[in-house]
C-alpha atoms as a PDB file:
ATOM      1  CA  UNK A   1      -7.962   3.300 -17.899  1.00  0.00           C
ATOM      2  CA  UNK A   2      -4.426   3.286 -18.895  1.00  0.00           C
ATOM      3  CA  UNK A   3      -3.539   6.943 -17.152  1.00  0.00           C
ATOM      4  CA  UNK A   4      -6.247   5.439 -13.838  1.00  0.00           C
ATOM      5  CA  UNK A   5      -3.609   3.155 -13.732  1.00  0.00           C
ATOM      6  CA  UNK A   6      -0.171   5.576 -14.318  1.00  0.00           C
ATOM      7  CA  UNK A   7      -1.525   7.592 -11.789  1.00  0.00           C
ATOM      8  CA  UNK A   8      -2.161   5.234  -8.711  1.00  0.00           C
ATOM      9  CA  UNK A   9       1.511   3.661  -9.703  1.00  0.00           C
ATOM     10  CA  UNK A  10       2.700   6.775  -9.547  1.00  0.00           C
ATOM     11  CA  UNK A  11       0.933   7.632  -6.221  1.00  0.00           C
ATOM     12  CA  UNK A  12       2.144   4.303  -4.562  1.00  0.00           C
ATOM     13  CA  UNK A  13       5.971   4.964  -5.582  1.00  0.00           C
ATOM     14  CA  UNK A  14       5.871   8.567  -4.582  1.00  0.00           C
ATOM     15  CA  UNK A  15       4.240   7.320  -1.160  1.00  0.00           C
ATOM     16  CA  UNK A  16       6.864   4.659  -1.093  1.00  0.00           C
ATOM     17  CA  UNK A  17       9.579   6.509  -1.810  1.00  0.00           C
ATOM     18  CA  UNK A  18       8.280   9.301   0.623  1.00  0.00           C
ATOM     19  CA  UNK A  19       8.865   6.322   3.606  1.00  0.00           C
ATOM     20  CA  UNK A  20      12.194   5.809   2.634  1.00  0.00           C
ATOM     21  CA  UNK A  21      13.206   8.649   2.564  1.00  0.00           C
ATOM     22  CA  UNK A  22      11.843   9.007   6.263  1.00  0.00           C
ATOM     23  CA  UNK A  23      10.058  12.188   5.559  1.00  0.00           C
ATOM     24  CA  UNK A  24       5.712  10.882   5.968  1.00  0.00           C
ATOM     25  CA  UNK A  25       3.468  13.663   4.622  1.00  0.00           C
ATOM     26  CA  UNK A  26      -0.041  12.925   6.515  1.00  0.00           C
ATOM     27  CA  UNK A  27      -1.883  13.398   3.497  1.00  0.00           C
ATOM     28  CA  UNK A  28       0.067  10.677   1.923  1.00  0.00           C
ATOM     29  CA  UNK A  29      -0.609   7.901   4.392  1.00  0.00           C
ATOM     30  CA  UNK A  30      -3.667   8.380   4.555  1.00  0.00           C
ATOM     31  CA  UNK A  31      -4.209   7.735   0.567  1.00  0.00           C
ATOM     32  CA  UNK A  32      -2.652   4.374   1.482  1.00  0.00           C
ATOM     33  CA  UNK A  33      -5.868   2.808   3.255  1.00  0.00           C
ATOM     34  CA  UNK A  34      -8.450   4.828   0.692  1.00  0.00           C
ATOM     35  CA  UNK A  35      -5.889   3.265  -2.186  1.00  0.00           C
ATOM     36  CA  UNK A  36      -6.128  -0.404  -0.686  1.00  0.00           C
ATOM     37  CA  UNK A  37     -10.661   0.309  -0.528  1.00  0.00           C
ATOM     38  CA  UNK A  38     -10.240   0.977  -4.123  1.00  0.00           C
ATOM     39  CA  UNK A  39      -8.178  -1.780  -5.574  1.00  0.00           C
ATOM     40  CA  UNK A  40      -9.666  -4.990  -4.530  1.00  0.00           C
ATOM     41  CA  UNK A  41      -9.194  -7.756  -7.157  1.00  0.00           C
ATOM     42  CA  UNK A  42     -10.689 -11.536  -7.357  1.00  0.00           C
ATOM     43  CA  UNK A  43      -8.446 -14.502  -7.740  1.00  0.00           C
ATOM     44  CA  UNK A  44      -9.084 -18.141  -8.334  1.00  0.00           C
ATOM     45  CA  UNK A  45      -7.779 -20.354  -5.267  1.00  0.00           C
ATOM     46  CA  UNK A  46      -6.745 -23.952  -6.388  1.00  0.00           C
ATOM     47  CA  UNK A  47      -9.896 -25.688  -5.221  1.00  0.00           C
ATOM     48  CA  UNK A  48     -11.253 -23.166  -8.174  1.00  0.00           C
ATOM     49  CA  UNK A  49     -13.295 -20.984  -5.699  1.00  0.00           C
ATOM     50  CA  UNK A  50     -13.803 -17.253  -6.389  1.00  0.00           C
ATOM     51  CA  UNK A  51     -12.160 -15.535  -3.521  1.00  0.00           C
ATOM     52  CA  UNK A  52     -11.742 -11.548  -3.000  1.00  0.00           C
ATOM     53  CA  UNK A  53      -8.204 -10.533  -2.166  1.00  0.00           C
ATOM     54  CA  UNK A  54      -6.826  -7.061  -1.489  1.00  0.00           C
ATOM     55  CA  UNK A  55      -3.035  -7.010  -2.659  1.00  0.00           C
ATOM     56  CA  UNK A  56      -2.970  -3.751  -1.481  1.00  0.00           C
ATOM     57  CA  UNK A  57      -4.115  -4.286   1.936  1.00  0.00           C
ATOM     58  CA  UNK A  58      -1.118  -6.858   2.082  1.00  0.00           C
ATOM     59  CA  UNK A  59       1.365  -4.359   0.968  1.00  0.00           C
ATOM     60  CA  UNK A  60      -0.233  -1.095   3.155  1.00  0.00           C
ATOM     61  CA  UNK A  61       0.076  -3.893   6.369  1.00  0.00           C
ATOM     62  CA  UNK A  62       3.874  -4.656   5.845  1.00  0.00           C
ATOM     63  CA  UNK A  63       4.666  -1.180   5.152  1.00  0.00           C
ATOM     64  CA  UNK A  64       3.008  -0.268   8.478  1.00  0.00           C
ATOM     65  CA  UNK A  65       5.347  -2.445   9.946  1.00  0.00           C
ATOM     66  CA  UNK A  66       8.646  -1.725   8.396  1.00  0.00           C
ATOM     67  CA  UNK A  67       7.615   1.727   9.144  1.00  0.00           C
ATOM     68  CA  UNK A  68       6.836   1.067  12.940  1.00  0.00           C
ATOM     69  CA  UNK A  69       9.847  -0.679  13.194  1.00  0.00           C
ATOM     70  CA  UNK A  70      12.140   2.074  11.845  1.00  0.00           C
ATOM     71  CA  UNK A  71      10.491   4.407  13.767  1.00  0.00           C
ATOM     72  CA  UNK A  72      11.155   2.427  16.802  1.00  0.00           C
ATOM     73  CA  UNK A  73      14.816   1.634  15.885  1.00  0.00           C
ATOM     74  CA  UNK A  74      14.811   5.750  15.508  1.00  0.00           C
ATOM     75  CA  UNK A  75      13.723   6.390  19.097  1.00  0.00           C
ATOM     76  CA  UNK A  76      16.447   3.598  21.035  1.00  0.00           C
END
């Protein structure tokens, strides 16, 4: 479980890194939304229901944005 978990870190900083670097390999952002499907988690809210989260999700949307917006600053 240990390497499972080296090797989807690994993925996400390459990926990340890949973005900052402002060169996107298709392949790459695509693993992003099959990454998030995979890597749903449950947390307790405070009123001590059971609700499903997807951290990833949260991190793949604000990445889509700070990407969209570079790309937009790029193109002015």
């Amino acid at each position: 479980m240990l390497e499972e978990v080296q090797g989807v870190v690994f993925t996400v900083f390459e990926s990340l890194f890949s973005h900052i670097n402002g060169t996107e390999m298709e392949s790459k952002s695509t693993n992003w939304s099959l990454l998030s499907k995979l890597m749903s988690s449950k947390r307790i809210t405070h009123e001590g229901e059971a609700t499903k989260t997807n951290e990833l999700e949260k991190v793949d949307a604000v990445l889509s944005t700070l990407i969209g917006n570079k790309t937009r600053k790029m193109v002015k």
